[in-house]
Protein backbone atom coordinates (compact mmCIF):
# COMPACT_ATOMS: atom_id res chain seq x y z
CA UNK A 1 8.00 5.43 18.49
CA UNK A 2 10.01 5.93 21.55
CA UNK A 3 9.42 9.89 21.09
CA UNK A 4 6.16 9.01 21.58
CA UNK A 5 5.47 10.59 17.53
CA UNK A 6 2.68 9.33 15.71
CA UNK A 7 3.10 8.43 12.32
CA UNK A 8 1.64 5.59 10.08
CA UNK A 9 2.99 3.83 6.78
CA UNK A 10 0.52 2.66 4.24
CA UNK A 11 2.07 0.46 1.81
CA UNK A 12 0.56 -0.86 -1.58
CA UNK A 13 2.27 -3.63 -3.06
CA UNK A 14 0.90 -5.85 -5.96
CA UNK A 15 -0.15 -9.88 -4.66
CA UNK A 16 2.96 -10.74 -6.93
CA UNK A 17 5.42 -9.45 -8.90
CA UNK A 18 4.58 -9.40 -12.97
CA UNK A 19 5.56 -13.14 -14.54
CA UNK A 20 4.34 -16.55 -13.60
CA UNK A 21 3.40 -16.43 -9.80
CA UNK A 22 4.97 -20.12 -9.04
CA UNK A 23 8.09 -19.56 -11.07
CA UNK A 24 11.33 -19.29 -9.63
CA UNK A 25 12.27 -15.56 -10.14
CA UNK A 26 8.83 -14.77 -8.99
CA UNK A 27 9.08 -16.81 -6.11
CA UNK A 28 12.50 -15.11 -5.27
CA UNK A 29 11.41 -11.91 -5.30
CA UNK A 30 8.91 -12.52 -3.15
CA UNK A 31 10.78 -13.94 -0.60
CA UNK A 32 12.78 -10.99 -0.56
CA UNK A 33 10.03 -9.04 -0.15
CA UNK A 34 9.14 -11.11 2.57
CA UNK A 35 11.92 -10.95 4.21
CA UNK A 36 11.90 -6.99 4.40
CA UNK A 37 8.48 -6.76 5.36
CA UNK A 38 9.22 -9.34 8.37
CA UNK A 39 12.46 -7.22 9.08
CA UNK A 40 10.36 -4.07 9.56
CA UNK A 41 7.23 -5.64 11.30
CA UNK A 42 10.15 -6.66 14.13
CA UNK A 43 11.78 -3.72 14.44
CA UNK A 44 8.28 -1.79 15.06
CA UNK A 45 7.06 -4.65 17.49
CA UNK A 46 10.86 -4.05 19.40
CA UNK A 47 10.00 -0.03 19.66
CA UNK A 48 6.25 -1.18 20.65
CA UNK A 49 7.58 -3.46 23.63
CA UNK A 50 10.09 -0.95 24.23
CA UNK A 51 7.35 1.66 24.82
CA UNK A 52 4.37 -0.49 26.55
CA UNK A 53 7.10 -1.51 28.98
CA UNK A 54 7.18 2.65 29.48
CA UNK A 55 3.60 3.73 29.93
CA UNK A 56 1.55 1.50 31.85
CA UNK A 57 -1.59 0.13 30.08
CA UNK A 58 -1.67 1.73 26.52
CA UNK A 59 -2.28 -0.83 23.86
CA UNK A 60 -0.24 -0.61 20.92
CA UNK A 61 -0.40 -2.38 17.75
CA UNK A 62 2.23 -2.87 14.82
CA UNK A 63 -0.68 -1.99 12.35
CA UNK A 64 -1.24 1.57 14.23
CA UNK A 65 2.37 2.25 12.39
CA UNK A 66 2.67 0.26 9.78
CA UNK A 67 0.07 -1.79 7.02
CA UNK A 68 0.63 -3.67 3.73
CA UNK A 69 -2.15 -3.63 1.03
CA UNK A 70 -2.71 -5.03 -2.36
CA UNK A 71 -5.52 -4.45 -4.79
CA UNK A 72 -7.47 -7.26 -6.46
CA UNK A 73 -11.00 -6.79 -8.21
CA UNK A 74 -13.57 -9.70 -9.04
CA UNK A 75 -15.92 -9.57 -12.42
CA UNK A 76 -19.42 -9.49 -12.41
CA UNK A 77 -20.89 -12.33 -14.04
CA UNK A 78 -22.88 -9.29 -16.37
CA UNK A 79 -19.64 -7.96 -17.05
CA UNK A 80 -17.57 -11.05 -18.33
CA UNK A 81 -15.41 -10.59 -21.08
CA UNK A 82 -14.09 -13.63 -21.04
CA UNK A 83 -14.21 -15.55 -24.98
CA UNK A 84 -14.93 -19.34 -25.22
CA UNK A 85 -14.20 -21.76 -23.12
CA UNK A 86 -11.52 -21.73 -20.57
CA UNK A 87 -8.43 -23.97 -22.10
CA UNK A 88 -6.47 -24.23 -18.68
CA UNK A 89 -6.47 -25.12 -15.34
CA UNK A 90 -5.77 -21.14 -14.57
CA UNK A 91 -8.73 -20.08 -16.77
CA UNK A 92 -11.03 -22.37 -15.76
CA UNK A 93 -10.29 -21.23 -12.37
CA UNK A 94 -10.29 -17.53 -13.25
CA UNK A 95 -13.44 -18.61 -14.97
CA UNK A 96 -15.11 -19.60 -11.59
CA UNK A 97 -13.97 -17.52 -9.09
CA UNK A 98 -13.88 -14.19 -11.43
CA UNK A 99 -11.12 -12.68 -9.12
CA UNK A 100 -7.78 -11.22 -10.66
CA UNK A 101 -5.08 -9.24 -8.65
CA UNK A 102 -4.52 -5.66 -9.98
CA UNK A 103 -0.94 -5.30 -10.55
CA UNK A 104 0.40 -2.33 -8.94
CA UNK A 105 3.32 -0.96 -11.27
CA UNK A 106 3.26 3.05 -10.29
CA UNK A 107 6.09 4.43 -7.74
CA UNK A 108 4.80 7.08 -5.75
CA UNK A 109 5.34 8.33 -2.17
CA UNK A 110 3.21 10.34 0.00
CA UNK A 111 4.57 11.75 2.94
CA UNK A 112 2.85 13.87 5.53
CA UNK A 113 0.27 15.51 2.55
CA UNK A 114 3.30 17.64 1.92
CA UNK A 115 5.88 15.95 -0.45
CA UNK A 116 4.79 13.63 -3.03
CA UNK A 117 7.20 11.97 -5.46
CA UNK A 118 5.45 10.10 -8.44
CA UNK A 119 8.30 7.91 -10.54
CA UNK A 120 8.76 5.08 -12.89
CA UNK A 121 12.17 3.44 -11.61
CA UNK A 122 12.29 -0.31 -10.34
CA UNK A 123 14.51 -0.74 -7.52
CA UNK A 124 16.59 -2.88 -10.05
CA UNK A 125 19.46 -3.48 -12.16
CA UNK A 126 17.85 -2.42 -14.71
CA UNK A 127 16.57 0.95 -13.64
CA UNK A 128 19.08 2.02 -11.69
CA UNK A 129 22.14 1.00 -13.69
CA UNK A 130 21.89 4.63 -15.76
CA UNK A 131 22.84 2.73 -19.12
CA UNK A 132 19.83 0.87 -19.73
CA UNK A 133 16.09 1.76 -19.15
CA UNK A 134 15.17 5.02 -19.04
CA UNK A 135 13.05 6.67 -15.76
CA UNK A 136 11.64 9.80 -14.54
CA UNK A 137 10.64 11.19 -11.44
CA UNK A 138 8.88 14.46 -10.53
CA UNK A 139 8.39 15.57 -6.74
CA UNK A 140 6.28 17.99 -5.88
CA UNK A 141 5.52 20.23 -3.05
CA UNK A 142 4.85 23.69 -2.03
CA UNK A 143 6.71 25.43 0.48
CA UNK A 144 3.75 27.77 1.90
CA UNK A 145 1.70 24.41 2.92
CA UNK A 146 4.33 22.41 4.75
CA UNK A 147 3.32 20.12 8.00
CA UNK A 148 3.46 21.48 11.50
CA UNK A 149 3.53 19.15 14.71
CA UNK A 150 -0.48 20.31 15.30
CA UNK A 151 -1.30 19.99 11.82
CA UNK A 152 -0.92 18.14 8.26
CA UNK A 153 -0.88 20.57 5.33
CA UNK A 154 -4.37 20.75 3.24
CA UNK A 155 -3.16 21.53 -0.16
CA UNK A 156 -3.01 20.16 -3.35
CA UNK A 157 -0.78 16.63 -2.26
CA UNK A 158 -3.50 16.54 0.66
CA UNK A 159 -6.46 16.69 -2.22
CA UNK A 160 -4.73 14.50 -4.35
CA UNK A 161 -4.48 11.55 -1.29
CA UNK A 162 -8.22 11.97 -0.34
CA UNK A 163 -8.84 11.08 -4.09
CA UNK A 164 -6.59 8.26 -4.25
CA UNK A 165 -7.83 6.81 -1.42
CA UNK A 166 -11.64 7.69 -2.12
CA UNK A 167 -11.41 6.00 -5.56
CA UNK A 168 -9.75 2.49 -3.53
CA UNK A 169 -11.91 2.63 -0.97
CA UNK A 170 -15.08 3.46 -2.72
CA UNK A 171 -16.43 5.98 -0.71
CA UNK A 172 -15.15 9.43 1.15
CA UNK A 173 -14.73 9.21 4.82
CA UNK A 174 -13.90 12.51 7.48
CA UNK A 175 -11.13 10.30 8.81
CA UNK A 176 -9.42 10.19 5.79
CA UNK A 177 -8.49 13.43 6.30
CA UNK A 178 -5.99 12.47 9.05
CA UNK A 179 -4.25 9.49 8.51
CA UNK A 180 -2.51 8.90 11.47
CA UNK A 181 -5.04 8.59 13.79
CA UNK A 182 -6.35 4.85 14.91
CA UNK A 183 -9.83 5.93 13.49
CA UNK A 184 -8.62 6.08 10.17
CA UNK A 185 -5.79 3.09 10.24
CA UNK A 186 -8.96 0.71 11.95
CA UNK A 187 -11.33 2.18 9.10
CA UNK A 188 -8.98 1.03 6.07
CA UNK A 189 -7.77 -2.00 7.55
CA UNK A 190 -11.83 -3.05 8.03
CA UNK A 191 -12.05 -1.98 4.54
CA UNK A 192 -8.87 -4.19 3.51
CA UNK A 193 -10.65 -7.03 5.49
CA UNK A 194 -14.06 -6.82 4.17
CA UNK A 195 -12.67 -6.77 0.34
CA UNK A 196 -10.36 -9.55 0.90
CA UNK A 197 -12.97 -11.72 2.16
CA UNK A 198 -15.31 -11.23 -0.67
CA UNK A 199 -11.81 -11.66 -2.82
């Protein structure tokens, strides 16, 4: 940011951790989560300040850098598969309102169309001990398409985004195609706001 570089972070996170949303390891995690998404929001704002105090006039925001997502989907009526009558407080909720997070487990980076790393490792105890569960990882890229400071690579990794973010979004849009630019960020952040007001 004080180089002046463009980049921008999209993050997908699930709306919880899996287990009991109001129960206490739940609840934990997510204010450690929290706590790091805070952390990094402040450090970007700093460089922001930092930089607007530098070049007179240009308006920055801390989503042209860096945005948090999370998926959720809501049932057609049509499409119910709900059996019998809701039991709980939950279900009868669920019931009404027909909405349900979609719980993100996949570990996969992106970066610059040019590296992507697709794994199944939590960042914990667990998964990184070495003794206990067992994990993979794959990385790909291809050194004849690598990114340039004019240009992103438009390879395979680049094809796979567009598709990812095609099949979230719904639709194909030119300024997918570059994701650092403010057209794009503004375009999936008004998608992200649309969908969580119907949520």
């Amino acid at each position: 940011i004080a180089a002046g570089e463009k980049f921008t972070v999209y993050i997908l996170l699930p709306m919880w951790p899996e287990g009991v949303a109001g129960s206490k390891q739940v609840q934990d995690i997510l204010y450690w989560q929290r706590s790091t998404i805070e952390s990094m929001f402040k450090k970007i704002h700093a460089a922001l300040v930092h930089r607007m105090q530098q070049c007179n006039g240009e308006s920055i925001e801390v989503s042209d850098y860096l945005n948090f997502y999370s998926l959720g989907t809501r049932e057609a009526p049509s499409t119910s598969i709900r059996l019998g009558i809701p039991s709980s407080k939950d279900e009868r909720i669920l019931a009404i309102t027909r909405r349900h997070p979609v719980y993100v487990h996949s570990k996969m980076m992106i970066v610059d169309d040019e590296v992507a790393c697709i794994g199944s490792a939590n960042i914990n105890q667990r998964s990184l001990d070495g003794c206990r569960d067992s994990e993979i990882m794959t990385t790909y890229w291809h050194e004849d398409y690598l990114a340039t400071d004019e240009s992103i690579p438009h390879h395979d990794i680049h094809g796979y985004r567009l598709h990812i973010w095609a099949s979230l979004a719904g639709f194909m849009d030119n300024s997918f195609r570059k994701p650092n630019d403010r057209e794009c960020v503004k375009l999936m952040n008004s998608i992200a706001q649309r969908n969580w007001e119907i949520y």
